[in-house]
N, C-alpha and C. Protein backbone atom coordinates (compact mmCIF):
# COMPACT_ATOMS: atom_id res chain seq x y z
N UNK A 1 -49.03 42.42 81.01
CA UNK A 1 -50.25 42.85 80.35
C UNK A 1 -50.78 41.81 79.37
N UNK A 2 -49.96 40.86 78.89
CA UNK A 2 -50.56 39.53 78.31
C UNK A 2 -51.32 39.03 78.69
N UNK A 3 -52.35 39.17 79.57
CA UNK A 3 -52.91 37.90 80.45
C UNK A 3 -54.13 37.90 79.22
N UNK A 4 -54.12 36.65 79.45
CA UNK A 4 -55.61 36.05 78.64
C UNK A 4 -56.88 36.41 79.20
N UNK A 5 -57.87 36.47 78.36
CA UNK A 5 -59.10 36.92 78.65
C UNK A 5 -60.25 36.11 78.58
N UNK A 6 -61.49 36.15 79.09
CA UNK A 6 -62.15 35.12 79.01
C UNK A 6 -62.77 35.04 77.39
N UNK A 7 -63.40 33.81 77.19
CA UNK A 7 -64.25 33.62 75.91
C UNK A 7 -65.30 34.44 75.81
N UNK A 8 -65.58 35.43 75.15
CA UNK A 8 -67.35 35.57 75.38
C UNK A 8 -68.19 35.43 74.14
N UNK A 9 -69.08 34.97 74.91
CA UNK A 9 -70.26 33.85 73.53
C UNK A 9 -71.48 34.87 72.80
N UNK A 10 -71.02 35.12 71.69
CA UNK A 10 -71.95 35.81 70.93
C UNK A 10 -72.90 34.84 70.27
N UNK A 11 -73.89 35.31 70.36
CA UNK A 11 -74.91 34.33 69.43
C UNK A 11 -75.58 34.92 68.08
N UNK A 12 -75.04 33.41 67.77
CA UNK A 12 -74.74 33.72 65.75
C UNK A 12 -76.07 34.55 65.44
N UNK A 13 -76.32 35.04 64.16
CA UNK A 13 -77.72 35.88 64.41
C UNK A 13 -77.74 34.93 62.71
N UNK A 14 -79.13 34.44 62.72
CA UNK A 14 -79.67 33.58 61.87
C UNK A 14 -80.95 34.28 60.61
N UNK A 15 -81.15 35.28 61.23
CA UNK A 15 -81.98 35.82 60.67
C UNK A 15 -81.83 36.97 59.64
N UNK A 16 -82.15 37.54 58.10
CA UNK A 16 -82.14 38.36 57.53
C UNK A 16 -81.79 39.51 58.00
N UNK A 17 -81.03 41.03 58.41
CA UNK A 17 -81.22 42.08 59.13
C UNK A 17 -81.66 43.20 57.50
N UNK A 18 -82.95 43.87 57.95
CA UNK A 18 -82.91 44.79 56.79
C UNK A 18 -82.96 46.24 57.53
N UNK A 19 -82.16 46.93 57.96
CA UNK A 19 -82.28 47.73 58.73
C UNK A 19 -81.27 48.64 57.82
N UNK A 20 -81.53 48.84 56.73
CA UNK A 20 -80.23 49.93 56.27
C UNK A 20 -81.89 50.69 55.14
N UNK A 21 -81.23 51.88 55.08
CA UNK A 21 -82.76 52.58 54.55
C UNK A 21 -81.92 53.16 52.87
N UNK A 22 -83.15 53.16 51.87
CA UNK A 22 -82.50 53.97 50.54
C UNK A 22 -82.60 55.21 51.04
N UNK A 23 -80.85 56.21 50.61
CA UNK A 23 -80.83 57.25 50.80
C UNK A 23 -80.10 57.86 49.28
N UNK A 24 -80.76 58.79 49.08
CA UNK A 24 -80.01 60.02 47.76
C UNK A 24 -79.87 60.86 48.12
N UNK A 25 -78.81 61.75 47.73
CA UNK A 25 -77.73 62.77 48.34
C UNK A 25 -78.09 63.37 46.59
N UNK A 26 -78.00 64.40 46.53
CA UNK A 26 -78.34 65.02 45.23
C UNK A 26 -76.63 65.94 45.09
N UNK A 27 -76.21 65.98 43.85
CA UNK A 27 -75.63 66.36 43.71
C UNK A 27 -75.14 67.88 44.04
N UNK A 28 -76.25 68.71 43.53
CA UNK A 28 -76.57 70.53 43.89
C UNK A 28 -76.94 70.76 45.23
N UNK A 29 -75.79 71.51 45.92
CA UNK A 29 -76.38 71.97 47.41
C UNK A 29 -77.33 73.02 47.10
N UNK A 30 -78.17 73.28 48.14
CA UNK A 30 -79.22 74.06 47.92
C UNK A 30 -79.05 74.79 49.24
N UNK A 31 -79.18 76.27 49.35
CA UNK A 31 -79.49 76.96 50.42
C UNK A 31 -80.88 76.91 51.45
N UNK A 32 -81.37 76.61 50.58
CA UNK A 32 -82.99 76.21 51.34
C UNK A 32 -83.71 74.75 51.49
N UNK A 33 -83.79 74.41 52.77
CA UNK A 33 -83.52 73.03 53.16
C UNK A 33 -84.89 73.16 53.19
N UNK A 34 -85.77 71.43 52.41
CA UNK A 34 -86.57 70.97 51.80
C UNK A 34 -87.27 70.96 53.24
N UNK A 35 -86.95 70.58 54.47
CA UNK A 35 -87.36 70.05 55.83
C UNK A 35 -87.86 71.27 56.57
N UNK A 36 -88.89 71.31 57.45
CA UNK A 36 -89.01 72.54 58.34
C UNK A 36 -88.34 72.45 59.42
N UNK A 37 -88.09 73.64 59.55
CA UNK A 37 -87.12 73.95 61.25
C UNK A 37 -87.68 73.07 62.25
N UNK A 38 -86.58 73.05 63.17
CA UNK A 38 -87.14 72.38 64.54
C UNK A 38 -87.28 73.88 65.42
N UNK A 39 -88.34 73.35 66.46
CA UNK A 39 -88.09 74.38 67.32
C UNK A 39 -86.92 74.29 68.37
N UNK A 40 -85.62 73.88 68.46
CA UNK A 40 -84.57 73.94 68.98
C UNK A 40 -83.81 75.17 68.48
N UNK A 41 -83.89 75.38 66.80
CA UNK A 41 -83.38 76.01 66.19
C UNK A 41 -83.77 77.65 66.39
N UNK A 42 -85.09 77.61 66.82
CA UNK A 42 -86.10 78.68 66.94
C UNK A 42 -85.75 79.10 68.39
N UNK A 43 -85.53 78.71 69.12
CA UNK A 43 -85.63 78.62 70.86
C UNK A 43 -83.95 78.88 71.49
N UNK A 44 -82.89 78.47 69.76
CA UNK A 44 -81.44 78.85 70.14
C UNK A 44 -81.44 80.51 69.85
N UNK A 45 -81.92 80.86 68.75
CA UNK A 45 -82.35 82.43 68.90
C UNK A 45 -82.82 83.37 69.74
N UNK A 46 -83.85 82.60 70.65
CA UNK A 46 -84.40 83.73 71.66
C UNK A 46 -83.77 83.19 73.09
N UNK A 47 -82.88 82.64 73.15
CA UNK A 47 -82.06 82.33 74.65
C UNK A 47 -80.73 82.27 74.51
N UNK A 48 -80.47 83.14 73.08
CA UNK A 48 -78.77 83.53 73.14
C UNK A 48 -78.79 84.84 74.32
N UNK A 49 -77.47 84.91 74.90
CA UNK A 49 -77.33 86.15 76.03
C UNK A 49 -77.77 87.67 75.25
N UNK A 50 -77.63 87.69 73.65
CA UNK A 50 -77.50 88.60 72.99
C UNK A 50 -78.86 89.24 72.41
N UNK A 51 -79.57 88.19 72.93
CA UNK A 51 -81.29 88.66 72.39
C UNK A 51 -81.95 89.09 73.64
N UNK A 52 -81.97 91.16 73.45
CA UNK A 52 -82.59 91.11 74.85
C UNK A 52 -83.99 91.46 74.40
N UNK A 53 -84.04 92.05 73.25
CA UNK A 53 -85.44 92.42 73.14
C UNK A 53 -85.97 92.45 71.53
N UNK A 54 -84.66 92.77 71.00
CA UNK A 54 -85.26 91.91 69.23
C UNK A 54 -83.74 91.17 68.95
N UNK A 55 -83.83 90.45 67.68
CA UNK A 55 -83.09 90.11 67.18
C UNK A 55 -83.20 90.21 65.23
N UNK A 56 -82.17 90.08 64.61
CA UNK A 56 -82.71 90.86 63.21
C UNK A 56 -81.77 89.54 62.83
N UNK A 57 -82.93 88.26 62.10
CA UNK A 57 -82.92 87.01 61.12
C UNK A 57 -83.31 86.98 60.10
N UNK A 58 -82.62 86.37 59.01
CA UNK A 58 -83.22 86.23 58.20
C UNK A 58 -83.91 85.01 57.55
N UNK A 59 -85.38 85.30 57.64
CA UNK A 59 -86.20 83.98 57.69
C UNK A 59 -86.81 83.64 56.00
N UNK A 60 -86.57 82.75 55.68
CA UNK A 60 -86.89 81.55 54.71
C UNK A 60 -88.34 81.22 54.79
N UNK A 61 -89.44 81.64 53.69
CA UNK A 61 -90.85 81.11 54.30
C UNK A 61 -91.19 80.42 52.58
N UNK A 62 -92.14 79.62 52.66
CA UNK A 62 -92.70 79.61 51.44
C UNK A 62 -92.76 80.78 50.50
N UNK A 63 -92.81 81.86 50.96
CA UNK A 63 -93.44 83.36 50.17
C UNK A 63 -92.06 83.51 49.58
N UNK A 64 -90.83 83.00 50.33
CA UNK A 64 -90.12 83.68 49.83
C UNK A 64 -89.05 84.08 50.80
N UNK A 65 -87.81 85.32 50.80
CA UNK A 65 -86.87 85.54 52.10
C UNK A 65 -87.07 86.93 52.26
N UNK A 66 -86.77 87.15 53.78
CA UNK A 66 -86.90 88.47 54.07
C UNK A 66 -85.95 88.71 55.28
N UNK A 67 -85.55 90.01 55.45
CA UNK A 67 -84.79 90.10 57.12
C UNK A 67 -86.10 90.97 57.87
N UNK A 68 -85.95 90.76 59.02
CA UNK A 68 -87.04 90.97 60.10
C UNK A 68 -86.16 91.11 61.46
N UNK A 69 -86.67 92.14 62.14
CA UNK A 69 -86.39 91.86 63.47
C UNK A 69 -87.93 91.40 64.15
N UNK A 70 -87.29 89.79 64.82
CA UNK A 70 -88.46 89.07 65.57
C UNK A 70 -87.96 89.75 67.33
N UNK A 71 -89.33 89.43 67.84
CA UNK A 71 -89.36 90.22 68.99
C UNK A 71 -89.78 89.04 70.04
N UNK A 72 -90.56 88.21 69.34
CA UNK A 72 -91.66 87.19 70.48
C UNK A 72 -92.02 85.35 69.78
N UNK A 73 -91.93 84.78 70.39
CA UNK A 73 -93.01 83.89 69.88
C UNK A 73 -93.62 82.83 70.58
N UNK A 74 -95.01 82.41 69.78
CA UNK A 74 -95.79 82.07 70.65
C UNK A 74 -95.85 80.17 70.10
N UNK A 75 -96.78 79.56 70.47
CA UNK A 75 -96.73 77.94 70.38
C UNK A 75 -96.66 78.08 68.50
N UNK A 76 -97.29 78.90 68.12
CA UNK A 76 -97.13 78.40 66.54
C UNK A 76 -96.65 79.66 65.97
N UNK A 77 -96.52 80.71 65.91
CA UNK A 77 -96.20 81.77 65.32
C UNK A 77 -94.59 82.60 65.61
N UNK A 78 -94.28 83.17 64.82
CA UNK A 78 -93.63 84.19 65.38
C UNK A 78 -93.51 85.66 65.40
N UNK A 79 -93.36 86.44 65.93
CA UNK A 79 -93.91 87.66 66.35
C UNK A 79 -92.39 88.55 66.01
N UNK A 80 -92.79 89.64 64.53
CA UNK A 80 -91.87 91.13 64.29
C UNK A 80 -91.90 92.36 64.61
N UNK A 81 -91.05 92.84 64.95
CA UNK A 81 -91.20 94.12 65.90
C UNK A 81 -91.90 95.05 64.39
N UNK A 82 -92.31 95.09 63.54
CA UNK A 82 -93.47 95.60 62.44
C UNK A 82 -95.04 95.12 62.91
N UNK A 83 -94.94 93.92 63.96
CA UNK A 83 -96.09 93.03 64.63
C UNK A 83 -96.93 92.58 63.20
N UNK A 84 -95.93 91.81 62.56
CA UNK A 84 -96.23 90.75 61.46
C UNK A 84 -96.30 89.51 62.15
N UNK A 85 -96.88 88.66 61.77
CA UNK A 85 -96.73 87.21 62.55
C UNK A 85 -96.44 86.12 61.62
N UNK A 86 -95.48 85.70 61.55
CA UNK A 86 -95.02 84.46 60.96
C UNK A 86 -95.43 82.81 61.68
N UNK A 87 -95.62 82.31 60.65
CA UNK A 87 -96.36 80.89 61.18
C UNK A 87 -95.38 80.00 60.98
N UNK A 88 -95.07 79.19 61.90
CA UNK A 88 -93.56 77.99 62.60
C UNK A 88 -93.52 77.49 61.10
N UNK A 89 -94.87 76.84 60.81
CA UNK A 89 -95.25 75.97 59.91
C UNK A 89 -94.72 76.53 58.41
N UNK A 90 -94.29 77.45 58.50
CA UNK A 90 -94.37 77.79 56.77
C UNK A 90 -92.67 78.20 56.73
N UNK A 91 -92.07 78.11 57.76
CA UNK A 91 -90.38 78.36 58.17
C UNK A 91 -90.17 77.30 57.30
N UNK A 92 -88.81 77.79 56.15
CA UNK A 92 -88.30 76.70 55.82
C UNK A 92 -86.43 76.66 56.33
N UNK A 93 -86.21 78.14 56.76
CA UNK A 93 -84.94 78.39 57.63
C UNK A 93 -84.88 79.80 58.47
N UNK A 94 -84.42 80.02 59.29
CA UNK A 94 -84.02 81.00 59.89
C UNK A 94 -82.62 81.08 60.14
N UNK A 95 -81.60 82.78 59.90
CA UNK A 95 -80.66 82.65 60.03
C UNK A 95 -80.33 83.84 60.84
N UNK A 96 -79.83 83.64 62.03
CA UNK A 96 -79.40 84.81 62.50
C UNK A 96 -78.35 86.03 61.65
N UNK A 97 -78.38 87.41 61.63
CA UNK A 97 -78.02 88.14 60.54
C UNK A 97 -77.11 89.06 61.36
């Protein structure tokens, strides 16, 4: 298993690389994440085996938190079996409950 291997020729890199970005990590975790949901997060809720016709989350909006059973949703909204409509855009988490 000694056998020698060939040379292979990397080429020196001559140039500055600035590819590392400023990041801050804050000390205090926070329950409510500064970022809006993806819709992956939204779309893992309504295609669990367990969601046949509502599901009861508890969603994070600007206004504030609430539990809801969601029933539907559409390209921007989401739809409560109360037929409240929540807007993607104003999600700051959803948690299944």
């Amino acid at each position: 298993m000694n056998k020698k291997l060939p040379h292979v020729y990397a080429v020196p890199i001559t140039k500055e690389i600035k590819n590392n970005e400023e990041i801050f990590q804050s000390a205090e975790r926070s329950s409510v994440r500064s970022t809006p949901i993806t819709e992956t997060e939204i779309n893992r809720i309504f295609s669990d085996k367990k969601h046949v016709y509502k599901t009861r989350v508890q969603i994070t909006t600007n206004k504030g938190s609430k539990e809801v059973d969601v029933v539907g949703l559409t390209n921007t909204s989401i739809l409560t079996l109360t037929g409240e409509t929540i807007l993607i855009s104003d999600l700051l988490d959803i948690k299944k409950v």
